[in-house]
C-alpha atoms as a PDB file:
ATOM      1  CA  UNK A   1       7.913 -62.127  41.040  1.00  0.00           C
ATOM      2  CA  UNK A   2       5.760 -58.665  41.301  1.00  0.00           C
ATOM      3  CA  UNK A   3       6.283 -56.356  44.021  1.00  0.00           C
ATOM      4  CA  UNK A   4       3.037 -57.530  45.019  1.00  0.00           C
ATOM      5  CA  UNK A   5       4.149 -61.659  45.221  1.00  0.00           C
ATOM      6  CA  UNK A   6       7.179 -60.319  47.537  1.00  0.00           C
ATOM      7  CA  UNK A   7       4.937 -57.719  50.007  1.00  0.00           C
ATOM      8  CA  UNK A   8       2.277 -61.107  50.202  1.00  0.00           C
ATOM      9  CA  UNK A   9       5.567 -63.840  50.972  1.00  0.00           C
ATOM     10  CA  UNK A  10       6.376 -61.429  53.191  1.00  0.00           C
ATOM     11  CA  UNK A  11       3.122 -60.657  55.206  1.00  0.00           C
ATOM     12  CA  UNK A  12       3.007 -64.870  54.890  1.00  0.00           C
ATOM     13  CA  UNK A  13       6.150 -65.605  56.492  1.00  0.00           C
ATOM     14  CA  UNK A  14       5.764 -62.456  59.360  1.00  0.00           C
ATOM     15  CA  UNK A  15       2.572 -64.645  60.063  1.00  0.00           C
ATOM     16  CA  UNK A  16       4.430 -67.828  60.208  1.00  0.00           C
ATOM     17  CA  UNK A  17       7.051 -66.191  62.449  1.00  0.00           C
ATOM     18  CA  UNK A  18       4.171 -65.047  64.623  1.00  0.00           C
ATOM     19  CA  UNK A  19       3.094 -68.433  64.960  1.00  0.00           C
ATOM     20  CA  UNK A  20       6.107 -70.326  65.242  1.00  0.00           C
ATOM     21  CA  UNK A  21       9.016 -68.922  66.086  1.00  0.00           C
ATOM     22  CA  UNK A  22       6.961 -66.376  68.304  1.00  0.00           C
ATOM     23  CA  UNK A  23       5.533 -69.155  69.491  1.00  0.00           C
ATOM     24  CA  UNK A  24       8.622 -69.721  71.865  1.00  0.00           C
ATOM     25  CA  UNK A  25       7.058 -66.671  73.507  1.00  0.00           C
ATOM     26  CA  UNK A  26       3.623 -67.647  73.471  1.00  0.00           C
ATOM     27  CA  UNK A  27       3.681 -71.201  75.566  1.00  0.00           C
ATOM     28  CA  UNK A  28       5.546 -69.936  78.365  1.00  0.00           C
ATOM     29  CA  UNK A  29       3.447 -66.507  78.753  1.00  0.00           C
ATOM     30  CA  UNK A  30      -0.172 -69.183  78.324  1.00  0.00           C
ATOM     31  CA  UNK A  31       1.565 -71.108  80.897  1.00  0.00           C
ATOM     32  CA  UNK A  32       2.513 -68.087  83.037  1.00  0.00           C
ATOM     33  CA  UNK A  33      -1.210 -67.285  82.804  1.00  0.00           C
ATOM     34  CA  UNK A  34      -2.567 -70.675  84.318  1.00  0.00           C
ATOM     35  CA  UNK A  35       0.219 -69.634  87.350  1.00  0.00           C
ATOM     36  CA  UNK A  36      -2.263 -68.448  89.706  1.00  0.00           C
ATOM     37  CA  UNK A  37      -4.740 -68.792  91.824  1.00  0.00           C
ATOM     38  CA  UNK A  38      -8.008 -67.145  92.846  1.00  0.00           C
ATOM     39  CA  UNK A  39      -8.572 -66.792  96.868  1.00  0.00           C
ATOM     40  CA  UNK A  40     -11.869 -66.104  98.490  1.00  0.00           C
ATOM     41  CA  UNK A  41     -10.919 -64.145 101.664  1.00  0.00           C
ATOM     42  CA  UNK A  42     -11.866 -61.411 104.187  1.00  0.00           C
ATOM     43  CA  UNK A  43     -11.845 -57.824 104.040  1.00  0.00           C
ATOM     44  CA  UNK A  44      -9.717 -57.509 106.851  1.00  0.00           C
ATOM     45  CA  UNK A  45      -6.993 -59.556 106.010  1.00  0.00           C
ATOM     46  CA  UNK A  46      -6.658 -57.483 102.785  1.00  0.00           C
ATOM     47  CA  UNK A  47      -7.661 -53.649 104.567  1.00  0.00           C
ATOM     48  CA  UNK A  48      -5.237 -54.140 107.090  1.00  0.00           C
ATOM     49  CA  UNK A  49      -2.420 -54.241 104.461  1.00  0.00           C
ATOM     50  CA  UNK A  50      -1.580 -58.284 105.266  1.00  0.00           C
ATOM     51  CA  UNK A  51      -1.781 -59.320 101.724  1.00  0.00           C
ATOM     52  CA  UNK A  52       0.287 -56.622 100.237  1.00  0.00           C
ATOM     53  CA  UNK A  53       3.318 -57.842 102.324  1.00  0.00           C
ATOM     54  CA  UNK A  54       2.279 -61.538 102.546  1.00  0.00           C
ATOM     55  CA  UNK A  55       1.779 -62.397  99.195  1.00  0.00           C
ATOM     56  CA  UNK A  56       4.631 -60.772  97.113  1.00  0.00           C
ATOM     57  CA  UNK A  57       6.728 -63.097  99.381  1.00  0.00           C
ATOM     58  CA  UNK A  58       4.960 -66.183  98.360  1.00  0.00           C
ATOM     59  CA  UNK A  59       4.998 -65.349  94.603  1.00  0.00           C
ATOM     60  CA  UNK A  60       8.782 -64.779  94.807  1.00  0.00           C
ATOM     61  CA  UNK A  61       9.321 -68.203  96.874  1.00  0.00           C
ATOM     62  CA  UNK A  62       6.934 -69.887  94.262  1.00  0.00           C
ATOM     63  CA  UNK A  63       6.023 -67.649  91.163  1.00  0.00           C
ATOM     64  CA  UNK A  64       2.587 -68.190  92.089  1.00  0.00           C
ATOM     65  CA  UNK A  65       0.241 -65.012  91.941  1.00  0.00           C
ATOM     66  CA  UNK A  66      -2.906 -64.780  94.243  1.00  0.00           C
ATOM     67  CA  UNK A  67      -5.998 -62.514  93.068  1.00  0.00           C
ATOM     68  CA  UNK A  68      -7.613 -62.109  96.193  1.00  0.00           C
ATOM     69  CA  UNK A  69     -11.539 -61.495  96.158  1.00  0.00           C
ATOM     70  CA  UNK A  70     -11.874 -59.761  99.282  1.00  0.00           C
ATOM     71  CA  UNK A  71     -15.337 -60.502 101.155  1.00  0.00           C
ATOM     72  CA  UNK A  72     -17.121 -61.400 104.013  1.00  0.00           C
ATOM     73  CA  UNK A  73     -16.680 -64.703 105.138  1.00  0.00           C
ATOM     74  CA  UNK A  74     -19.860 -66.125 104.642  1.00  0.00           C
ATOM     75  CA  UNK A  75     -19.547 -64.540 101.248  1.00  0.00           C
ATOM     76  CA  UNK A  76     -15.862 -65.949 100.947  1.00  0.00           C
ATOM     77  CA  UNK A  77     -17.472 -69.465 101.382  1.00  0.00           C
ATOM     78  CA  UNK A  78     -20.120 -69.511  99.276  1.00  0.00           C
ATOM     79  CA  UNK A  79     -17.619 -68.169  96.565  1.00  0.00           C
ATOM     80  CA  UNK A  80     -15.635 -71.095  96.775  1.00  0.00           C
ATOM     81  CA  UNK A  81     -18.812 -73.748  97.154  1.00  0.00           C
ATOM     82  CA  UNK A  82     -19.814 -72.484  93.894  1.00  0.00           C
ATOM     83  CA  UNK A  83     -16.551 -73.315  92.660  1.00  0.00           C
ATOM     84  CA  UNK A  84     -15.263 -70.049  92.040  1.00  0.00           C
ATOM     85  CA  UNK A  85     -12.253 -69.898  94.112  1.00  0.00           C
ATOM     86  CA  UNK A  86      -9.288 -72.315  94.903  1.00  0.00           C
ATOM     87  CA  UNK A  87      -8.321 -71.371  98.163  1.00  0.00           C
ATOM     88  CA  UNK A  88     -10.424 -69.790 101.504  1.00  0.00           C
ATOM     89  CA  UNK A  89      -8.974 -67.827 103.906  1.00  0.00           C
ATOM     90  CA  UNK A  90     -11.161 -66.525 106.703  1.00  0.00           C
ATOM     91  CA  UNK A  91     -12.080 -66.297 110.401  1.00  0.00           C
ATOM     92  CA  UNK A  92     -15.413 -68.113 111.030  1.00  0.00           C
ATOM     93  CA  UNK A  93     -14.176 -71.555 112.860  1.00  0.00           C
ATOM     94  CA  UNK A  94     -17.511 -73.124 112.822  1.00  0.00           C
ATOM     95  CA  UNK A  95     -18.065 -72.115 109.984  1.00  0.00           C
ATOM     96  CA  UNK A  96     -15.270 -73.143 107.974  1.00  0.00           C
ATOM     97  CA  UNK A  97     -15.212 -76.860 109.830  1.00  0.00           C
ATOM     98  CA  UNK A  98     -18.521 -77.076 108.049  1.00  0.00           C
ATOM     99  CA  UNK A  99     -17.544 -76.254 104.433  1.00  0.00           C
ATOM    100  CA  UNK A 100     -14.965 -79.216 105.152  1.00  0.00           C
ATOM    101  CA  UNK A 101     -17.600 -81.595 106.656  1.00  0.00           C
ATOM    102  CA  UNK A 102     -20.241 -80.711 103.684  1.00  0.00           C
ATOM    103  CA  UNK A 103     -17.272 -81.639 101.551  1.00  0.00           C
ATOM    104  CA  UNK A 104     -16.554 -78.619 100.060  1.00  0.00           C
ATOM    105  CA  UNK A 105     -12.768 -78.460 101.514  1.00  0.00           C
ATOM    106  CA  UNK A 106      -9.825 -80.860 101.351  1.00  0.00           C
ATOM    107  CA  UNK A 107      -8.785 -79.780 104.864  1.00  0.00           C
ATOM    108  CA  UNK A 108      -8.476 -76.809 107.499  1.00  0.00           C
ATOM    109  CA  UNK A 109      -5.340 -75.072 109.074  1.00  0.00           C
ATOM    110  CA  UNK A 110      -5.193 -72.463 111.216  1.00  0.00           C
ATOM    111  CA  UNK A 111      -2.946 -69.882 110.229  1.00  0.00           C
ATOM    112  CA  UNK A 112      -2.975 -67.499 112.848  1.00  0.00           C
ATOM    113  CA  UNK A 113      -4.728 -65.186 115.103  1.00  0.00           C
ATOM    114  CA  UNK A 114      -5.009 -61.373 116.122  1.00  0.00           C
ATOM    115  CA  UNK A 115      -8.317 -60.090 118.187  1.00  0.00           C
ATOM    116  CA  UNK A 116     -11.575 -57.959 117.771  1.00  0.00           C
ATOM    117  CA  UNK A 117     -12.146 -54.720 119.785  1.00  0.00           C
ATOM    118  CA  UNK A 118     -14.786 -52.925 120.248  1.00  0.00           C
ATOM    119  CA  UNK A 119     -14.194 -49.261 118.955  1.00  0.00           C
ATOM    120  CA  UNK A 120     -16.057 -46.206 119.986  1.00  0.00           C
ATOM    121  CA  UNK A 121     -16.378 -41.806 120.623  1.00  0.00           C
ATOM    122  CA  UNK A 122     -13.297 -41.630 123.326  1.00  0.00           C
ATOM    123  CA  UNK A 123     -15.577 -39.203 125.755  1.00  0.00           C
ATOM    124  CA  UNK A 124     -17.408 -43.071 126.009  1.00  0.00           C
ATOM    125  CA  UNK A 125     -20.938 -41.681 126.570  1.00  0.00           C
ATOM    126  CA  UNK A 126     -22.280 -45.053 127.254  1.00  0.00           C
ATOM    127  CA  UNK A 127     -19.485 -46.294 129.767  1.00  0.00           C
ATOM    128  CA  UNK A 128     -18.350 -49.368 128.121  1.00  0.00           C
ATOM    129  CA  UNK A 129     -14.456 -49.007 128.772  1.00  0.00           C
ATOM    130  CA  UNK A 130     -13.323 -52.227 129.808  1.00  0.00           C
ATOM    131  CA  UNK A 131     -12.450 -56.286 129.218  1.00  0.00           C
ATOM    132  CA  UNK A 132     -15.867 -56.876 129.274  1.00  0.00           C
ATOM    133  CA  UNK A 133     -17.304 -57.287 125.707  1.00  0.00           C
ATOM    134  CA  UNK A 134     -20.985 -58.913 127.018  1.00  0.00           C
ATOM    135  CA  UNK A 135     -21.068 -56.086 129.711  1.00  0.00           C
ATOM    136  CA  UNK A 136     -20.304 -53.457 127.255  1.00  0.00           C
ATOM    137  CA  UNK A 137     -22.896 -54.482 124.779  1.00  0.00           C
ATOM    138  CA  UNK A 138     -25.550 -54.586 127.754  1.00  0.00           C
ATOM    139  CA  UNK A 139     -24.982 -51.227 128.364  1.00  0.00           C
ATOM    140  CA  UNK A 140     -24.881 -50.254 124.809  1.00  0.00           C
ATOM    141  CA  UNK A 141     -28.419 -51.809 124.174  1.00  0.00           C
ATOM    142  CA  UNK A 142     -29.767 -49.868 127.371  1.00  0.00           C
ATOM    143  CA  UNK A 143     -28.915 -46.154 125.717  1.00  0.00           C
ATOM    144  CA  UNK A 144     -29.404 -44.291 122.750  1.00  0.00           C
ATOM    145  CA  UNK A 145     -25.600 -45.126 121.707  1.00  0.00           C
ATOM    146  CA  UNK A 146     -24.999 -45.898 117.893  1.00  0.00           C
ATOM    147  CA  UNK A 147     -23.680 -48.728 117.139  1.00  0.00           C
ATOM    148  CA  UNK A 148     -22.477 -49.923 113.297  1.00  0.00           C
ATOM    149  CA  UNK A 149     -22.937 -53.807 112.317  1.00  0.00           C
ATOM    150  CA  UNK A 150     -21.022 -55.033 109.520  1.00  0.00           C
ATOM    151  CA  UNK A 151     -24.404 -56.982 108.619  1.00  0.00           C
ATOM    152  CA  UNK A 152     -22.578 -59.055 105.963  1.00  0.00           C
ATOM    153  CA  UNK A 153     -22.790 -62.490 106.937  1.00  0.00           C
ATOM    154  CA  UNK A 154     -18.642 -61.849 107.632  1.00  0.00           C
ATOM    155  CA  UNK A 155     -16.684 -63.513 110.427  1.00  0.00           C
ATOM    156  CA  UNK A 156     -16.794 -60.342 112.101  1.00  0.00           C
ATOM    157  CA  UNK A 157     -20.298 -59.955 111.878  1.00  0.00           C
ATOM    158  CA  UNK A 158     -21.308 -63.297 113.176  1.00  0.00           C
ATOM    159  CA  UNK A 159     -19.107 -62.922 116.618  1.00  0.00           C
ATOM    160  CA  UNK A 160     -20.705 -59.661 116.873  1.00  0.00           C
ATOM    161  CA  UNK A 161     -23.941 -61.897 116.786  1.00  0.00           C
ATOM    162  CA  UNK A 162     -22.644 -64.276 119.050  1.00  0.00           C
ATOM    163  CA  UNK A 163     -21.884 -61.533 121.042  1.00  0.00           C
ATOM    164  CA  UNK A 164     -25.007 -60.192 121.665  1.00  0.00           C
ATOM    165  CA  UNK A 165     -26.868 -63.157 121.863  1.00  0.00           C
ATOM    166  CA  UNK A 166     -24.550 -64.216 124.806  1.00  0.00           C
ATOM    167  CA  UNK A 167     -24.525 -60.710 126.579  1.00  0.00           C
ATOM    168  CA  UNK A 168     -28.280 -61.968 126.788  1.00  0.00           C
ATOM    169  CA  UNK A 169     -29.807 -60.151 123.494  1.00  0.00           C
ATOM    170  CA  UNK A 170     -32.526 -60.758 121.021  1.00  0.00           C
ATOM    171  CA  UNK A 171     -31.645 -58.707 118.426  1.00  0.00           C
ATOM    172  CA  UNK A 172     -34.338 -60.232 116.048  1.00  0.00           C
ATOM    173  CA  UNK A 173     -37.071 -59.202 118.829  1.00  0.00           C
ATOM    174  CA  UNK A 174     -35.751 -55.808 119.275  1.00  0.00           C
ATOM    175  CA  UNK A 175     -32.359 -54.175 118.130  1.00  0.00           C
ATOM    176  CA  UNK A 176     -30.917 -51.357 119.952  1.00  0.00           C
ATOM    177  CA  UNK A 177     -31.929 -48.137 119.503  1.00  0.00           C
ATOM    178  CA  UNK A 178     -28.403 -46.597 117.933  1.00  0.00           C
ATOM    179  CA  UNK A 179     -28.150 -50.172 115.864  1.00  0.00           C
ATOM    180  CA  UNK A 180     -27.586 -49.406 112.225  1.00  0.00           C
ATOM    181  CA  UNK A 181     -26.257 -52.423 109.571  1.00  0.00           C
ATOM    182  CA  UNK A 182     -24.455 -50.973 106.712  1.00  0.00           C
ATOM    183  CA  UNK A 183     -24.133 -54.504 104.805  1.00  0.00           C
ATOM    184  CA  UNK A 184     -20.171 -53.365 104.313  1.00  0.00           C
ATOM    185  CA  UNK A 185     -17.043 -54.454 104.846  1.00  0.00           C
ATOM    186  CA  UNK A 186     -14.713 -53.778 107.995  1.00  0.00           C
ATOM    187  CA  UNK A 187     -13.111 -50.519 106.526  1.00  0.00           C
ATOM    188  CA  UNK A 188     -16.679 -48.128 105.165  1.00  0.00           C
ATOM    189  CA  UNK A 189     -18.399 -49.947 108.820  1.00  0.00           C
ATOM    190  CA  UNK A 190     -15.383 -47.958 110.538  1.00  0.00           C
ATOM    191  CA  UNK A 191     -15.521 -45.163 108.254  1.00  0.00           C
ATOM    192  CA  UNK A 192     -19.441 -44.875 109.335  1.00  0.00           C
ATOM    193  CA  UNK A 193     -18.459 -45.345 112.972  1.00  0.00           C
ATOM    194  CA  UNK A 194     -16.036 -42.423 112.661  1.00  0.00           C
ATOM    195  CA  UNK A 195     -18.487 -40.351 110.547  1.00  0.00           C
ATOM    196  CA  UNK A 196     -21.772 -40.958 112.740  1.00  0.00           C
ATOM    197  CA  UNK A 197     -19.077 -41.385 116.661  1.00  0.00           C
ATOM    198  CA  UNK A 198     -20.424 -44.648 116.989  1.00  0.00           C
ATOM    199  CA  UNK A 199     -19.398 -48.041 118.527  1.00  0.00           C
ATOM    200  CA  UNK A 200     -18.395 -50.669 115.935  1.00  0.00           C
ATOM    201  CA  UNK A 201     -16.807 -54.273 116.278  1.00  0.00           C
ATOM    202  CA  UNK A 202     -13.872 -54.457 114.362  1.00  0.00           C
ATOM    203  CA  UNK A 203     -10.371 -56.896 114.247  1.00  0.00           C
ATOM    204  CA  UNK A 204      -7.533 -54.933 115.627  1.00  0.00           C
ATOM    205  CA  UNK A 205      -5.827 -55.998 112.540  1.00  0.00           C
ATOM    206  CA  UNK A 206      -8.090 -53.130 110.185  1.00  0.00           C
ATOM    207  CA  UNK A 207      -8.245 -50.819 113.121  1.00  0.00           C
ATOM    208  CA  UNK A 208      -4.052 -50.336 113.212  1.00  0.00           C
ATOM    209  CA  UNK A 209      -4.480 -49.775 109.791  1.00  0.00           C
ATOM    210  CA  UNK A 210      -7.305 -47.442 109.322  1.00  0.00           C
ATOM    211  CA  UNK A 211      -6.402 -43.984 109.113  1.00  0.00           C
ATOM    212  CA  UNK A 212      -9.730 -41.637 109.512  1.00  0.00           C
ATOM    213  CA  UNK A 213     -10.352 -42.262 113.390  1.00  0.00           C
ATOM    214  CA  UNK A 214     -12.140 -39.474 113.849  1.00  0.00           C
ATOM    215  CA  UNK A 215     -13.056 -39.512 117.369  1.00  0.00           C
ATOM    216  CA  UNK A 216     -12.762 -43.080 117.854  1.00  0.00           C
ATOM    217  CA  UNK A 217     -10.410 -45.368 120.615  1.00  0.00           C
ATOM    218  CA  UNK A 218     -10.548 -48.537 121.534  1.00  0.00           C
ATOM    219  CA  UNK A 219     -12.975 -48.944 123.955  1.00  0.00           C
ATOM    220  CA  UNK A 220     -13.318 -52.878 124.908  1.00  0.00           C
ATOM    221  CA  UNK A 221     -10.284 -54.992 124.309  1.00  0.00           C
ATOM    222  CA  UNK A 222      -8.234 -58.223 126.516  1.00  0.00           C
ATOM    223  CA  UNK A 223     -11.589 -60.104 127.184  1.00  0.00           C
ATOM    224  CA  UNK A 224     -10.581 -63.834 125.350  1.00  0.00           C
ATOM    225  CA  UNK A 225     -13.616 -64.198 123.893  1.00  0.00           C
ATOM    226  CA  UNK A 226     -12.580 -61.959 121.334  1.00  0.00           C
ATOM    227  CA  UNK A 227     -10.233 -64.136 120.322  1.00  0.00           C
ATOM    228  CA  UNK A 228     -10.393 -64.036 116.232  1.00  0.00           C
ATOM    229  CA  UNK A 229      -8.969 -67.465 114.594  1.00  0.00           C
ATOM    230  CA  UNK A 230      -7.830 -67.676 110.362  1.00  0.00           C
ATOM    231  CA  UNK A 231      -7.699 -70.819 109.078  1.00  0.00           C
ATOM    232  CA  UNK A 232      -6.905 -71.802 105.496  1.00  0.00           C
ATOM    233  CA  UNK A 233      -8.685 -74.332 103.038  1.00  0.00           C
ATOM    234  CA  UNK A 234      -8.263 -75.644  99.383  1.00  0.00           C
ATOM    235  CA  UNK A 235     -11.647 -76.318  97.479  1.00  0.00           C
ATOM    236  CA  UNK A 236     -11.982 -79.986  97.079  1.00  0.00           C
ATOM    237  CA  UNK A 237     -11.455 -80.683  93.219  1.00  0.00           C
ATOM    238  CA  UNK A 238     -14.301 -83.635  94.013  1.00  0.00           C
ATOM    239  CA  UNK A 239     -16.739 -81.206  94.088  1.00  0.00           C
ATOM    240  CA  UNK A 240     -15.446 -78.869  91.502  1.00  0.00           C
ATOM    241  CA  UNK A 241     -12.653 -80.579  89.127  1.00  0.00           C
ATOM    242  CA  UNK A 242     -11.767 -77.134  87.475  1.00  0.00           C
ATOM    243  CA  UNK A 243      -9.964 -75.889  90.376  1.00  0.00           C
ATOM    244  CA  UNK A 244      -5.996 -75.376  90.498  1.00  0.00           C
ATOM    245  CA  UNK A 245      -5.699 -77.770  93.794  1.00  0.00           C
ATOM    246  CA  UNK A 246      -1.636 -78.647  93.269  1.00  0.00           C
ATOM    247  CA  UNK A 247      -1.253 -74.723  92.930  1.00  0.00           C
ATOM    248  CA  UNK A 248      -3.878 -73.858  95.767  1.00  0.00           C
ATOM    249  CA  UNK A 249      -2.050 -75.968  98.014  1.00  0.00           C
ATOM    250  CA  UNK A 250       1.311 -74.533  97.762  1.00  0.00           C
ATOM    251  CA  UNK A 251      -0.292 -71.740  98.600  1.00  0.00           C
ATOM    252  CA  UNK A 252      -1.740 -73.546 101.781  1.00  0.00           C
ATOM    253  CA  UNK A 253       1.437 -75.096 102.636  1.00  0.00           C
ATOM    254  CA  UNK A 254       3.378 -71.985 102.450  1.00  0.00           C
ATOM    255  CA  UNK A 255       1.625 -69.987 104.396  1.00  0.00           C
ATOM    256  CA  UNK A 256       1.603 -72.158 107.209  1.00  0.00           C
ATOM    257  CA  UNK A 257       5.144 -73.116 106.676  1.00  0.00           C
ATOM    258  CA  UNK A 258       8.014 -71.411 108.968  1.00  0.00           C
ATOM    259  CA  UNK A 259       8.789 -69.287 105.860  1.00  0.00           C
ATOM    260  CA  UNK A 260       4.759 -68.207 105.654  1.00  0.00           C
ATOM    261  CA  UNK A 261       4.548 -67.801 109.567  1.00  0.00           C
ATOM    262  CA  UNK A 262       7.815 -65.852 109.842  1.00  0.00           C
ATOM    263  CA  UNK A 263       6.357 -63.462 106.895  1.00  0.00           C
ATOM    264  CA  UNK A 264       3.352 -63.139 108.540  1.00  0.00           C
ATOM    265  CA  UNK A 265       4.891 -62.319 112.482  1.00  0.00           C
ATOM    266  CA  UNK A 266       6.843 -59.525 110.557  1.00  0.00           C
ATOM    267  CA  UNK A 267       4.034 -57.663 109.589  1.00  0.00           C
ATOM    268  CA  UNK A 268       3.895 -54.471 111.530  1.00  0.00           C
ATOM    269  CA  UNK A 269       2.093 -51.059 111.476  1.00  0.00           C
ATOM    270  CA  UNK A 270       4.121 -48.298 113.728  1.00  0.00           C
ATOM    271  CA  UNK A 271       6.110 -51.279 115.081  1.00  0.00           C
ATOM    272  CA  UNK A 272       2.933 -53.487 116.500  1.00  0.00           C
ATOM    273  CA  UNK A 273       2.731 -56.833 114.851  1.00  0.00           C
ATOM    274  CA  UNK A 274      -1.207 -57.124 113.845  1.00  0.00           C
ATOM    275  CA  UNK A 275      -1.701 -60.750 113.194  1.00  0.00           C
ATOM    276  CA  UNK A 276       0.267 -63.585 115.368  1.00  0.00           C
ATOM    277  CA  UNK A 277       1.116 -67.248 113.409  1.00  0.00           C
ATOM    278  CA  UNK A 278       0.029 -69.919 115.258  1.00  0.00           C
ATOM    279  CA  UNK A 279      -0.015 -72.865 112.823  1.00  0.00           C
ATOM    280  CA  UNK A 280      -0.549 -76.131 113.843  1.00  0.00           C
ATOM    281  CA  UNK A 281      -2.733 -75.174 116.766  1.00  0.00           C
END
């Protein structure tokens, strides 16, 4: 046989290697690809750092990996109604029993809970120290105070809405005076609130974790209507028979599991635990 018969055997049976006994490689690393899932969730559950500590521990109890889109939660929802996400996991209550009465979720759990403040310049020009979140925002729509909305259809944003429409507000008749929307997420809307020493909603959660205060304290905090709820829900494979649902809800299961809730109560910034597991509630 020529030199050139051997080089081609050879380059034939490297190929056939490749394909077969390489293969031994190959199906476990495709199957290792189709072990994860995509989650639709908040900024503030990834900005506050939660995710980097919660998550490595579920992929090392289940080898599952989570790529988290982080968005608002309005935006987290319609991510996963188009059928582009296998798990949600957000703060919007009313929201999130909907996407499971429109069918677009198998079922919701809470998961657990931390609370919103309102942050603010610590001089408090406007005088809204307090427990009072309505009475603050009263006050802050009767002066020239800024104030930053998310304005991104996020959980946040809508109990900032709720807010002011219970402290007696129109804010689609006439917004405040220092009202700016930045269409952001909960980190760049406290980054403008530092930038411009301006009031902004934000979970406690992002605040603990967010390092360029600025001039900023927490201004309003303890009133319970700033309660702020996460609950957890796998797409419904009726509506969109792509998604990973025996995967996605391992995830669910975990997370509200004692191993999940114990992972999450241990997750502290300068020893203050910023979200508090409260499954089954």
């Amino acid at each position: 046989m020529s030199r050139l018969g051997v080089a081609r055997r050879g380059v034939a049976w490297g190929l056939a290697w490749a394909l077969i006994g390489g293969g031994f490689g190959l199906v476990p690393a495709a199957q290792a690809q189709q072990r994860h899932i995509v989650m639709a969730s908040t900024t503030s559950t990834e900005q506050s750092g939660l995710f980097g500590h919660l998550l490595p521990a579920f992929k090392a109890a289940t080898g599952i990996d989570v790529r988290v889109v982080a968005l608002g939660t309005g935006q987290a929802l319609d991510m996963a109604r188009r059928g582009d996400a296998d798990v949600v996991f957000v703060h919007d209550q009313a929201a999130e029993e909907k996407f499971v009465a429109d069918g677009f979720g198998l079922k919701r759990q809470a998961v657990m809970y931390n609370d919103f403040i309102v942050v603010g310049p610590k001089a408090d020009p406007a005088a809204v120290k307090g427990g009072d979140v309505l009475g603050a925002l009263k006050k802050l729509a009767g002066s020239p105070a800024g104030f930053i909305s998310r304005g991104d259809k996020s959980g946040t944003h809508a109990a900032e809405l709720r807010y002011w429409k219970a402290a007696g507000i129109d804010l689609a008749a006439t917004k405040p005076a220092g009202y700016k929307e930045c269409g952001c997420g909960m980190g760049p809307a406290l980054n403008m609130a530092a930038s411009l020493n301006a009031h902004v909603l934000a979970d406690r959660g992002t605040w603990l974790s967010f390092k360029n205060r600025g001039e900023l304290a927490v201004l309003v905090e303890g009133d319970t209507r700033l309660f702020n709820q996460y609950g957890v829900i796998v797409v419904n494979p009726a509506r969109h028979p792509h998604v990973k649902q025996a995967l996605a809800q391992q995830f669910a299961d975990w997370v509200v599991s004692p191993a999940g809730q114990a992972s999450i109560a241990a997750y502290k910034i300068g020893g203050e635990q910023l979200f508090f597991p409260n499954a089954g509630k």
